[in-house]
N, C-alpha and C. Protein backbone atom coordinates (compact mmCIF):
# COMPACT_ATOMS: atom_id res chain seq x y z
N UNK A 1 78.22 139.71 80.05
CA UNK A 1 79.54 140.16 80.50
C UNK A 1 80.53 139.01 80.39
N UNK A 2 81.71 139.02 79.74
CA UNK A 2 82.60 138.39 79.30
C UNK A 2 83.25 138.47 80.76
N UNK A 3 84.43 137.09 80.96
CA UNK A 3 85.17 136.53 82.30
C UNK A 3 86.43 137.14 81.18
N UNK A 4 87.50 138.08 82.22
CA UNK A 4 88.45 137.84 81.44
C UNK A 4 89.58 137.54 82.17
N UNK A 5 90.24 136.38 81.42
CA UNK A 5 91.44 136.04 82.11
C UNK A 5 92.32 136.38 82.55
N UNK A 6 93.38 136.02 83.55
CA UNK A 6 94.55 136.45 83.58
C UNK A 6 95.93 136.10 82.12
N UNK A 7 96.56 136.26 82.04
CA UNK A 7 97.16 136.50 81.04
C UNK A 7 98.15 134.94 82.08
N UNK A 8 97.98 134.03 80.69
CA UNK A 8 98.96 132.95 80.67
C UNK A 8 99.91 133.00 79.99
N UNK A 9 100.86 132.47 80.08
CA UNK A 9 101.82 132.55 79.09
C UNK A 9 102.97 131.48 79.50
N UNK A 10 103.37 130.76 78.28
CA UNK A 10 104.69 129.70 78.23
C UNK A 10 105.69 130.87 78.13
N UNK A 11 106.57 130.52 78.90
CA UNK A 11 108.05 131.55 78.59
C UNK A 11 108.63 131.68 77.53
N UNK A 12 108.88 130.11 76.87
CA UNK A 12 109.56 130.56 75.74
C UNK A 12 108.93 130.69 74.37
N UNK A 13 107.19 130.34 74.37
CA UNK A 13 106.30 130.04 73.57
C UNK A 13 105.41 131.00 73.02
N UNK A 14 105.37 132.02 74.41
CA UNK A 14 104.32 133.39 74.23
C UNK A 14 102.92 132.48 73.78
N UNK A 15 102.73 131.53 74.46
CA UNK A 15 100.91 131.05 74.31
C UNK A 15 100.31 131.32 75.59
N UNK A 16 99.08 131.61 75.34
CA UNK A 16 97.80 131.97 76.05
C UNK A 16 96.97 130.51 76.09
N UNK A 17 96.87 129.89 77.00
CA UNK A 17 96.23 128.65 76.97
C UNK A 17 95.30 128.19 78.39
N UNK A 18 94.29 128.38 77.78
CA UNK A 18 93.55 127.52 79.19
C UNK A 18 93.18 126.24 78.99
N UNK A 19 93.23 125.44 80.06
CA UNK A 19 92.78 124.00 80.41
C UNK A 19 91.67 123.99 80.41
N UNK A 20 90.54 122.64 79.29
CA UNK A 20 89.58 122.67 80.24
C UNK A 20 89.42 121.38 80.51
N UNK A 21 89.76 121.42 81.55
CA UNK A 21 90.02 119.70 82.26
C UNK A 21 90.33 120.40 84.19
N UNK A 22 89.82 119.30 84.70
CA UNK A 22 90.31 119.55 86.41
C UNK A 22 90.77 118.63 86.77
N UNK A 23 91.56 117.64 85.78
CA UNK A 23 92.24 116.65 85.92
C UNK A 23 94.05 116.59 86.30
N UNK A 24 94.51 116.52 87.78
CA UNK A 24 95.49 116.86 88.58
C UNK A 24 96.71 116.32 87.15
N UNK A 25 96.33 115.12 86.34
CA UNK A 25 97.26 114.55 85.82
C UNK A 25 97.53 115.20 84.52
N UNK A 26 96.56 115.63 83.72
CA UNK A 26 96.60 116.75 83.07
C UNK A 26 97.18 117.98 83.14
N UNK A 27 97.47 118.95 84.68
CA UNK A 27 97.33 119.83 84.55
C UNK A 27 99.42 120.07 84.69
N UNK A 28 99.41 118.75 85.63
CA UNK A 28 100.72 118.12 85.64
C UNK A 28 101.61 118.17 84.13
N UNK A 29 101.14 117.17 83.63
CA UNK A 29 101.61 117.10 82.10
C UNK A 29 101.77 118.37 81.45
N UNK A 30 100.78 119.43 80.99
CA UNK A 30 101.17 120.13 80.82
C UNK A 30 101.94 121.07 80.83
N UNK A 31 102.09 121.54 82.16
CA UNK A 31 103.02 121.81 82.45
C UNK A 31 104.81 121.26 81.92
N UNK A 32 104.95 120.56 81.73
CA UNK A 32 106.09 119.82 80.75
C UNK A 32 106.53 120.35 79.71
N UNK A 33 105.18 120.81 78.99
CA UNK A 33 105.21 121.68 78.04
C UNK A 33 105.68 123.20 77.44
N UNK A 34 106.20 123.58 79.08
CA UNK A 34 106.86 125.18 79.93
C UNK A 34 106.05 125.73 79.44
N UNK A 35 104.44 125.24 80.01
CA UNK A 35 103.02 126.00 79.73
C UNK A 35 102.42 125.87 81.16
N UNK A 36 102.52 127.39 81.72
CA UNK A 36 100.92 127.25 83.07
C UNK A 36 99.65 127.53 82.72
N UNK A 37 98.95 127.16 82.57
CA UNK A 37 97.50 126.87 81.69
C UNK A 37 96.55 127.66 82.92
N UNK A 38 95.52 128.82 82.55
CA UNK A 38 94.48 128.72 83.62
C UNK A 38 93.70 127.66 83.27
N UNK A 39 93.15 127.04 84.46
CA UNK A 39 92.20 125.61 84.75
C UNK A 39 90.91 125.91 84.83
N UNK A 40 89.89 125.37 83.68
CA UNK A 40 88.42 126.18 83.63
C UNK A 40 87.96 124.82 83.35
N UNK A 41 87.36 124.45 83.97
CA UNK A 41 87.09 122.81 83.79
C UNK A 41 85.49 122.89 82.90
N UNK A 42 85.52 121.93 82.12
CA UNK A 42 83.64 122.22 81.43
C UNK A 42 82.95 121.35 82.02
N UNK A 43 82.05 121.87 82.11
CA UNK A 43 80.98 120.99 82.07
C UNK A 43 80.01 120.50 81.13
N UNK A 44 79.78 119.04 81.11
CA UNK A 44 79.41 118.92 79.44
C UNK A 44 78.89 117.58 79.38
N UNK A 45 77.89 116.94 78.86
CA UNK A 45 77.23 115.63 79.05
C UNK A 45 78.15 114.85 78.07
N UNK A 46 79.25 113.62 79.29
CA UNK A 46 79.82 112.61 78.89
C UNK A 46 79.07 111.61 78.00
N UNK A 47 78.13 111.49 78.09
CA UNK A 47 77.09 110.36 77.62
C UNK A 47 77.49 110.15 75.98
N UNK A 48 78.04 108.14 76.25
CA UNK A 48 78.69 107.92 75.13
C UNK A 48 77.26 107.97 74.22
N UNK A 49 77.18 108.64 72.85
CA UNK A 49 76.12 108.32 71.79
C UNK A 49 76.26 106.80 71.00
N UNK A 50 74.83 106.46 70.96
CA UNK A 50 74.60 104.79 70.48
C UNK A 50 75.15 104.98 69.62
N UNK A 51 76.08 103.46 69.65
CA UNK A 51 76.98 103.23 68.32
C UNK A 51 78.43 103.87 68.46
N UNK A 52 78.83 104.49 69.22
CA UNK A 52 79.96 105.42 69.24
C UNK A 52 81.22 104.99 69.75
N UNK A 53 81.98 104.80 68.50
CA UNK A 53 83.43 103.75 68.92
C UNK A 53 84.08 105.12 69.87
N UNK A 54 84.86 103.69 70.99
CA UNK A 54 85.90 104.43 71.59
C UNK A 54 86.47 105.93 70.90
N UNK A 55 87.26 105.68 70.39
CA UNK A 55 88.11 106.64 69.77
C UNK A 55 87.43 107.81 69.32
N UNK A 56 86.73 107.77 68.65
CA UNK A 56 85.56 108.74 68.00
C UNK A 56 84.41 109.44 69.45
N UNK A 57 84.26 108.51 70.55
CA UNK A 57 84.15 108.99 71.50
C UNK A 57 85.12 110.15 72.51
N UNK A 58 85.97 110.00 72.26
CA UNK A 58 86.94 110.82 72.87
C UNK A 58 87.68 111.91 72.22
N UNK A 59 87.34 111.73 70.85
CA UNK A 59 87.87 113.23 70.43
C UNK A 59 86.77 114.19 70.36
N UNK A 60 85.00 113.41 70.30
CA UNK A 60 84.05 114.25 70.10
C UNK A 60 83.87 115.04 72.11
N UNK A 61 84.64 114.21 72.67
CA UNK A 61 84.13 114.70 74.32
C UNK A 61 85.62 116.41 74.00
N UNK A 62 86.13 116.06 73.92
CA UNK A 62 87.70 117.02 73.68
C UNK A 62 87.09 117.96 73.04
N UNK A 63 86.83 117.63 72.04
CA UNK A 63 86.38 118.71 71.03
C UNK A 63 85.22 120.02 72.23
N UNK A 64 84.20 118.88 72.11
CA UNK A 64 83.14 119.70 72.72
C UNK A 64 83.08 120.68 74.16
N UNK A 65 84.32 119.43 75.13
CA UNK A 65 84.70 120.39 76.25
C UNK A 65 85.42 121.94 76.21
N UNK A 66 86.67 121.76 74.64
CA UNK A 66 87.22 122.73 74.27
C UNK A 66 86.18 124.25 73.70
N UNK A 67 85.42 123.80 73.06
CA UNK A 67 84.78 124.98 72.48
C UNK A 67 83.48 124.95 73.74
N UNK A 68 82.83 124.56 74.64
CA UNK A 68 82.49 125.04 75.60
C UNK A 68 82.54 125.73 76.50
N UNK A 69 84.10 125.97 76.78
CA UNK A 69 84.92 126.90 77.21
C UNK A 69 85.00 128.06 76.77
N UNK A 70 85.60 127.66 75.46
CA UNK A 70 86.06 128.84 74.48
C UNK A 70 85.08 129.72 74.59
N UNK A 71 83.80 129.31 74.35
CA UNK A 71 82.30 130.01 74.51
C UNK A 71 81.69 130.68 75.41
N UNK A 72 81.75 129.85 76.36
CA UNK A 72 82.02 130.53 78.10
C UNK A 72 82.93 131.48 78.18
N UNK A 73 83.75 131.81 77.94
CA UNK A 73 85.18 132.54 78.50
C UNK A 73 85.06 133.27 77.38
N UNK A 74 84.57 133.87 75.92
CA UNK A 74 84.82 134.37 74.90
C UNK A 74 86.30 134.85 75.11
N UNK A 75 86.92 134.00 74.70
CA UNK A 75 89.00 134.38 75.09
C UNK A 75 89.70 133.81 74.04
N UNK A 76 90.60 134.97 73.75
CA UNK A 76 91.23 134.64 72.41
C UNK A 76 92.73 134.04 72.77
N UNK A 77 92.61 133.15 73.97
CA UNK A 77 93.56 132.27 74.20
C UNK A 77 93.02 130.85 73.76
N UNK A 78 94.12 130.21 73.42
CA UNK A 78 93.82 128.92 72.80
C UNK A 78 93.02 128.06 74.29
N UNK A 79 91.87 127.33 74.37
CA UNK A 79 91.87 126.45 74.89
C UNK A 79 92.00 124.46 74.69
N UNK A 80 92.47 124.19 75.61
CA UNK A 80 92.77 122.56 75.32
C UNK A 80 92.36 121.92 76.23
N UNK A 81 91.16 120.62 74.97
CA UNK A 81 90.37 119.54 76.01
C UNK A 81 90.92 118.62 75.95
N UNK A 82 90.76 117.32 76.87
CA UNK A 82 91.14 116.23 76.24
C UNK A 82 90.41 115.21 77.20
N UNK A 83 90.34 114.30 76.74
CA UNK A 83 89.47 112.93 77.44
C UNK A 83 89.88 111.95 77.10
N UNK A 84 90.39 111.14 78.21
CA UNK A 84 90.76 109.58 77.77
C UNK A 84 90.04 108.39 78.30
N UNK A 85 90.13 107.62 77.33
CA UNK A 85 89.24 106.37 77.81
C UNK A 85 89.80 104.88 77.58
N UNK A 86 89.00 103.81 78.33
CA UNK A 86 90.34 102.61 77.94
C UNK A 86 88.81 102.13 77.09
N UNK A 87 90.08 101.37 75.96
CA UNK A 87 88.86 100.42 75.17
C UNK A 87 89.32 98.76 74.92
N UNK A 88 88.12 98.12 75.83
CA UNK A 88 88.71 96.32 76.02
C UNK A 88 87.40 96.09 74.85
N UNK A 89 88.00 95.66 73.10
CA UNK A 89 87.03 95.32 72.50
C UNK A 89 86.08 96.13 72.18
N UNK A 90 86.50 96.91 72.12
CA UNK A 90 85.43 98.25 71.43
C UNK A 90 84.15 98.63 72.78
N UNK A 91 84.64 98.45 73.80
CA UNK A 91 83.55 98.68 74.98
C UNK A 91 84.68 99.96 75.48
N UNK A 92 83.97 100.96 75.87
CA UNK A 92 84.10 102.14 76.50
C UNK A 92 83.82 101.64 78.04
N UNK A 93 85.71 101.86 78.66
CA UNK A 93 85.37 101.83 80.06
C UNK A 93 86.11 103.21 80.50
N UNK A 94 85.03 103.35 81.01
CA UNK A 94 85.08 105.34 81.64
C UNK A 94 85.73 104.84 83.25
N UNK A 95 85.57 106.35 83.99
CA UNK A 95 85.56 105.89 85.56
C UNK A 95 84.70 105.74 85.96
N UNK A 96 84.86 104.68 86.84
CA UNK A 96 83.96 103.52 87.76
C UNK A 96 82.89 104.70 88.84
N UNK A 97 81.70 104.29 88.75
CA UNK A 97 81.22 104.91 89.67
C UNK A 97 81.14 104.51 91.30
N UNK A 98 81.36 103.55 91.17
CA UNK A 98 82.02 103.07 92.56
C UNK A 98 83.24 101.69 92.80
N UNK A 99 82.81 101.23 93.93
CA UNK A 99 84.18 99.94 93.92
C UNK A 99 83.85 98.57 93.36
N UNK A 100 82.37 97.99 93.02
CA UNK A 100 81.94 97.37 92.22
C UNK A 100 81.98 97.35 90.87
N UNK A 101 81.93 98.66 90.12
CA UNK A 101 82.04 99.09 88.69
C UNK A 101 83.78 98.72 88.34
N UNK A 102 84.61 99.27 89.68
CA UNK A 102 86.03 99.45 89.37
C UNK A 102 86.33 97.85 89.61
N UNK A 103 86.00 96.98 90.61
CA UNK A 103 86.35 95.36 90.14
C UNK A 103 85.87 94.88 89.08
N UNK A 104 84.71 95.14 88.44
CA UNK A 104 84.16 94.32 87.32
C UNK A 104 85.62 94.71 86.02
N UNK A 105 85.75 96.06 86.01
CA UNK A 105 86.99 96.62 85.17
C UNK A 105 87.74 95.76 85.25
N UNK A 106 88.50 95.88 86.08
CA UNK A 106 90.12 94.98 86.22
C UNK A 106 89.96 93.77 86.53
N UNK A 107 89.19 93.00 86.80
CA UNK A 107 89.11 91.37 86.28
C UNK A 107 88.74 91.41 85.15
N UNK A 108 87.95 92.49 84.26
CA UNK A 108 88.38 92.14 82.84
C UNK A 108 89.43 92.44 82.36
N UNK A 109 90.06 93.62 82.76
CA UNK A 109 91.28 93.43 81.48
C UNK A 109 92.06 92.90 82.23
N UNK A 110 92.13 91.93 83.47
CA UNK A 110 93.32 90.62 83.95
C UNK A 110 93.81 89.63 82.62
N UNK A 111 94.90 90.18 82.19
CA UNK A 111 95.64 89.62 81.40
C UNK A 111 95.04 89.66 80.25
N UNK A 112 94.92 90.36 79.87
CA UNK A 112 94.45 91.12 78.30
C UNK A 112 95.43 92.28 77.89
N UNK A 113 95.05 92.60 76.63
CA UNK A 113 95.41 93.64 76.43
C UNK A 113 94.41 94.63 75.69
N UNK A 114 94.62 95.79 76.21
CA UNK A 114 93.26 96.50 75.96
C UNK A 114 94.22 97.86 74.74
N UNK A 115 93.53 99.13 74.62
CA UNK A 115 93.55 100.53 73.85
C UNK A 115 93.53 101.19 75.09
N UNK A 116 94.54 102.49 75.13
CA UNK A 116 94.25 103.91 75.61
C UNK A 116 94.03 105.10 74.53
N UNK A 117 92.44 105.17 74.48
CA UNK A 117 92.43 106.28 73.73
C UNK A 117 92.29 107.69 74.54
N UNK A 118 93.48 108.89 73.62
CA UNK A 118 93.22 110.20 74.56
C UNK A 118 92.44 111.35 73.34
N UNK A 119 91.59 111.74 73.33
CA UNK A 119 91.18 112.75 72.26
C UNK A 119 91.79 113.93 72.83
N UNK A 120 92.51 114.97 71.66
CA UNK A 120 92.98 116.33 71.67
C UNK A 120 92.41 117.41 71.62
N UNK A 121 92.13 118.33 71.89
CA UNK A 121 90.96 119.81 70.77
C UNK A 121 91.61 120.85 70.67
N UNK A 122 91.98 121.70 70.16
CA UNK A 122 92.63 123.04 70.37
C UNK A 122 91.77 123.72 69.81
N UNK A 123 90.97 124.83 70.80
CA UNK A 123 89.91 125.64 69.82
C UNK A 123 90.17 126.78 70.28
N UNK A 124 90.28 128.02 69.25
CA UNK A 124 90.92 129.16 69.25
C UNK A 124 89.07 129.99 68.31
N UNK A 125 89.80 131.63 68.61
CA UNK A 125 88.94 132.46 68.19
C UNK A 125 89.01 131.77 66.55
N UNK A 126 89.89 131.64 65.83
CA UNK A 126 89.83 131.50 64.49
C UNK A 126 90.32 129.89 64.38
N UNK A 127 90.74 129.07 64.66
CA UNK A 127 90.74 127.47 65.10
C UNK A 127 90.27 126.60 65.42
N UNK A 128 90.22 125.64 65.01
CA UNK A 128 89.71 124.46 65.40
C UNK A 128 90.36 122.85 65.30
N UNK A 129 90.93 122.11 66.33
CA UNK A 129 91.84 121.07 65.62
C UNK A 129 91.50 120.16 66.28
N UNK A 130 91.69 119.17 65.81
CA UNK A 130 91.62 117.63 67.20
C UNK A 130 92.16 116.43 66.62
N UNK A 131 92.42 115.37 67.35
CA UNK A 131 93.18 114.43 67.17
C UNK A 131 93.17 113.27 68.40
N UNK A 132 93.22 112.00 68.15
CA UNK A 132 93.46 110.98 68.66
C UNK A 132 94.41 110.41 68.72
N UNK A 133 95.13 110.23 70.21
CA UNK A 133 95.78 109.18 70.21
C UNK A 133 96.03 107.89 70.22
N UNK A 134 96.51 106.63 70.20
CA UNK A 134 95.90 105.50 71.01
C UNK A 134 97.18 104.83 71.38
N UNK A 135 97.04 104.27 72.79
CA UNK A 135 98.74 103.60 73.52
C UNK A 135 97.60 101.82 73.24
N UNK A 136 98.87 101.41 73.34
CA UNK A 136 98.08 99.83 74.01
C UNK A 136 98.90 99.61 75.40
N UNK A 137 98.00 98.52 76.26
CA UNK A 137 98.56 98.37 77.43
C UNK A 137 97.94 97.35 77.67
N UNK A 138 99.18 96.20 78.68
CA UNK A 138 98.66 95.16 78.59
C UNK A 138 98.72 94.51 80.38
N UNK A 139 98.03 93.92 80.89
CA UNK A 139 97.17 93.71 82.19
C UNK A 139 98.29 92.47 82.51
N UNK A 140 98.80 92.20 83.57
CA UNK A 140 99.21 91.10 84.38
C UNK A 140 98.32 90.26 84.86
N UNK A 141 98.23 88.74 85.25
CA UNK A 141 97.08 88.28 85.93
C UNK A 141 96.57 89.15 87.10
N UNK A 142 95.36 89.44 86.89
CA UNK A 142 95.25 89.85 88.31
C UNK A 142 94.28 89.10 89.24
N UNK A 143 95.30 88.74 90.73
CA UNK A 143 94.76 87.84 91.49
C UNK A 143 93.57 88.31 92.18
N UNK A 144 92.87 87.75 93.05
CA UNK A 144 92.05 88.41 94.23
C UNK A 144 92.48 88.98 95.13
N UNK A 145 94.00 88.79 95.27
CA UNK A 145 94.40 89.09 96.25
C UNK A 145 95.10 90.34 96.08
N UNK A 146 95.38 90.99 94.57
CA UNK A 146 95.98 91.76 94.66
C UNK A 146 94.76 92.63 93.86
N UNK A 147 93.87 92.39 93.72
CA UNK A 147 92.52 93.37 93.43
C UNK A 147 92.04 93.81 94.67
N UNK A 148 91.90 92.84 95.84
CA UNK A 148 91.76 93.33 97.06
C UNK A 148 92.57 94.59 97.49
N UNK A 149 93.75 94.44 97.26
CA UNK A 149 94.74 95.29 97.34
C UNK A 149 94.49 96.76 96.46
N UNK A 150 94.63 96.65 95.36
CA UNK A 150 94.78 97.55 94.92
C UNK A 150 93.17 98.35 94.66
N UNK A 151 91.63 97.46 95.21
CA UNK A 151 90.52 98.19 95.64
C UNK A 151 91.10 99.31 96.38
N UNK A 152 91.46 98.65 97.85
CA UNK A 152 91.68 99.25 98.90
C UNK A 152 92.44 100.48 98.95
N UNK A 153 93.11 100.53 98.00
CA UNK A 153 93.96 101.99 97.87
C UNK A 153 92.95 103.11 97.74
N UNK A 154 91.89 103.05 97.04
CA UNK A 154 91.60 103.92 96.75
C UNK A 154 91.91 104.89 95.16
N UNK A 155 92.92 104.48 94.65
CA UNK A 155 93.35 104.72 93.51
C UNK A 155 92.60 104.96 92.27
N UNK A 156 91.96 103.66 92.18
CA UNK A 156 90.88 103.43 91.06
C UNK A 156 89.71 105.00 90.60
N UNK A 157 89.68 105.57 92.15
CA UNK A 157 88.38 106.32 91.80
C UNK A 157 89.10 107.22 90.69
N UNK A 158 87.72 107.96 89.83
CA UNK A 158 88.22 109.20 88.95
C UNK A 158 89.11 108.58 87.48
N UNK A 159 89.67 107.30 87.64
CA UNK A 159 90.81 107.28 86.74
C UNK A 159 89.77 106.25 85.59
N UNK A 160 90.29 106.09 84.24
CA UNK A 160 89.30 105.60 83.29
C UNK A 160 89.78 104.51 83.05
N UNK A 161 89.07 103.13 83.16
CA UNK A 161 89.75 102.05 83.41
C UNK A 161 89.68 101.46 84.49
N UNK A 162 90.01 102.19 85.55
CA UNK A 162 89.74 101.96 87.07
C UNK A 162 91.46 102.08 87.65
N UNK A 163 92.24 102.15 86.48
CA UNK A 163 93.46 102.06 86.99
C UNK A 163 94.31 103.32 86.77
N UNK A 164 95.35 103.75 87.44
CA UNK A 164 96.38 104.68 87.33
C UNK A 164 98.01 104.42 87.11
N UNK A 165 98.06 104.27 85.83
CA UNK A 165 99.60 103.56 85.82
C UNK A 165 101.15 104.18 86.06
N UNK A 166 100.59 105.47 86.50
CA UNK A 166 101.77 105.70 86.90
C UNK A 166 102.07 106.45 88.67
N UNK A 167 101.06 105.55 89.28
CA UNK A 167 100.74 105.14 90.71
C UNK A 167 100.96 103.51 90.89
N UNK A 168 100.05 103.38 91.92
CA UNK A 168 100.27 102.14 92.12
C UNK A 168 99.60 101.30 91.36
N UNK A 169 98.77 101.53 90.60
CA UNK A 169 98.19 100.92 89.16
C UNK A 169 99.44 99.80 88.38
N UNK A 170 100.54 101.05 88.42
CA UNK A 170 101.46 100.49 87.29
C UNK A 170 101.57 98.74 87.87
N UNK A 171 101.89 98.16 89.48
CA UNK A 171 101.75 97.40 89.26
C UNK A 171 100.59 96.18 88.36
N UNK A 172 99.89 96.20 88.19
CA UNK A 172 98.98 95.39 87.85
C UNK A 172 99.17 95.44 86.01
N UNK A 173 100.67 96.12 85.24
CA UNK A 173 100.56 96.08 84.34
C UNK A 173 101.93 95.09 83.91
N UNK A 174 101.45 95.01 82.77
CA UNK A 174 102.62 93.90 82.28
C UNK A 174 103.37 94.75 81.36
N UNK A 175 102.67 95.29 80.22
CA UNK A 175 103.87 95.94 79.46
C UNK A 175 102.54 97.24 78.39
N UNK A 176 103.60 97.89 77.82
CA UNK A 176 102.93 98.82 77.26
C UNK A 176 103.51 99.24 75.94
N UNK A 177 102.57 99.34 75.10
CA UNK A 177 103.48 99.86 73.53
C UNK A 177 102.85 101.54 73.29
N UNK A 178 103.37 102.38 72.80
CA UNK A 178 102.89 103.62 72.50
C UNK A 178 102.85 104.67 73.43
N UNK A 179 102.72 105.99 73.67
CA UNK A 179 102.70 106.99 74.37
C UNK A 179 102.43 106.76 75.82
N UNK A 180 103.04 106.71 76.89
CA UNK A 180 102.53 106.64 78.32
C UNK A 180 102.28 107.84 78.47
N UNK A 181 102.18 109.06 78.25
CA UNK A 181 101.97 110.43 78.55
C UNK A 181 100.30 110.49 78.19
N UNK A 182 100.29 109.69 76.99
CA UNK A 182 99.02 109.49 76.55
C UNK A 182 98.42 108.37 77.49
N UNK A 183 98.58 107.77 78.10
CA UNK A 183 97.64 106.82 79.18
C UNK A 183 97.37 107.22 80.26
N UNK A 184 98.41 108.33 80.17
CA UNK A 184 98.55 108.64 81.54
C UNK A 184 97.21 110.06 81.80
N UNK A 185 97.09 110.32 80.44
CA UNK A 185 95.82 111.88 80.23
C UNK A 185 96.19 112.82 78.77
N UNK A 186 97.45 113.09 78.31
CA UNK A 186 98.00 113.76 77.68
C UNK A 186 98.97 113.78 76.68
N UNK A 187 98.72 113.16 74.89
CA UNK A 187 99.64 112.71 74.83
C UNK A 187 100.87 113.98 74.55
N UNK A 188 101.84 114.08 74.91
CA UNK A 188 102.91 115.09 75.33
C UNK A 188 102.61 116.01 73.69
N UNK A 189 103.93 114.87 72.74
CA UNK A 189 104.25 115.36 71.45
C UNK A 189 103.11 115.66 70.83
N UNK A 190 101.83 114.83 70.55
CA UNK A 190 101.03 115.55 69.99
C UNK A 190 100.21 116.33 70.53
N UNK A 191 100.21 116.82 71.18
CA UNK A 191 99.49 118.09 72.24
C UNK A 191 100.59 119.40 71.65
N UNK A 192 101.96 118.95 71.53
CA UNK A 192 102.74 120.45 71.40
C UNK A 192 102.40 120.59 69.87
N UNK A 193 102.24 119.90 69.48
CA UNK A 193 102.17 120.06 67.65
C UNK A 193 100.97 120.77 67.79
N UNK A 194 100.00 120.43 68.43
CA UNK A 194 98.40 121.49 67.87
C UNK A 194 99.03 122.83 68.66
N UNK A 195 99.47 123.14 69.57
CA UNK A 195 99.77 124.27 70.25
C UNK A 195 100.61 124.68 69.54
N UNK A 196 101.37 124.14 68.24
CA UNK A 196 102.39 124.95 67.62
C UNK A 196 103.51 125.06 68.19
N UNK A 197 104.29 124.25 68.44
CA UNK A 197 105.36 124.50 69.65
C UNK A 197 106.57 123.88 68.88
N UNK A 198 106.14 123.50 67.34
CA UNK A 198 107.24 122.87 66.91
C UNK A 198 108.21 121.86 67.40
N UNK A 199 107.23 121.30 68.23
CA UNK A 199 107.91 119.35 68.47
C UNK A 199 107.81 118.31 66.91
């Protein structure tokens, strides 16, 4: 027995689109898009494969969350995955599983500059698309004293990297080249281009 959706729809777009992500910052962004997305989150083994660059990591997680869905839900609304990850040197840093994982993070990229890669998917009854973004972003010293700090928030959990830059993360950054929509989970413009939205 097939789940069938409620009927989504962008106002001025006439798209049918579900999320599959349960990511608050995602679901945010989209929205931008004058798209309310139903939210069907996948479930799906993150586990980076040996050898597997950043980037190529994150469009194969997108991809796979998207048509997991699609599969689940047999729905001839477009669904859209996406997964982002930071890459210091070709090392995949995901979210921290706790507050040890999330300091080892950010005393490394203290004053570096690292990759935000976001992978795209749009998988439809007759579709299939995906795409990578990548921002760079670059780390301020970070003291003890203000890692102490910004542990303590609480912030770090969930976010990839350990940081959230457009929270209180942003302090601990120095500067940034390329998409913040894309660091942030979503990159805007190229997300409307696979949805056809003529950006």
């Amino acid at each position: 027995m097939h789940t069938r959706l409620p009927s989504v729809v962008a106002d001025q777009h006439n798209l049918h689109v579900v999320l599959a992500s349960r990511s608050p910052r995602r679901i945010e962004l989209i929205t931008q898009l004058g798209i309310t997305a139903d939210v069907v989150p996948a479930d799906i083994d993150e586990t980076p494969l040996a050898g597997e660059e950043p980037a190529q990591y994150v469009k194969r997680l997108a991809s796979s969350k998207a048509r997991a869905v699609q599969e689940r839900l047999a729905t001839d609304a477009l669904v859209l995955g996406a997964d982002t990850t930071v890459d210091l040197d070709g090392i995949i840093f995901g979210q921290p599983v706790d507050e040890s994982e999330a300091r080892r993070m950010l005393k490394a990229l203290s004053a570096r500059t690292h990759r935000v890669h976001t992978g795209v998917a749009v998988v439809g009854p007759e579709r299939s698309e995906s795409l990578v973004v990548t921002s760079m972003v670059t780390f301020e010293p970070v003291t003890d004293s203000l890692l102490d700090w910004y542990i303590g928030t609480g912030e770090w959990q969930g976010k990839a990297g350990s940081y959230a830059i457009q929270g209180l993360g942003g302090t601990l950054v120095a500067s940034t080249r390329g998409s913040m929509s894309n660091i942030i989970g979503l990159p805007l413009q190229e997300t409307a281009r696979l949805l056809g939205l003529g950006c």
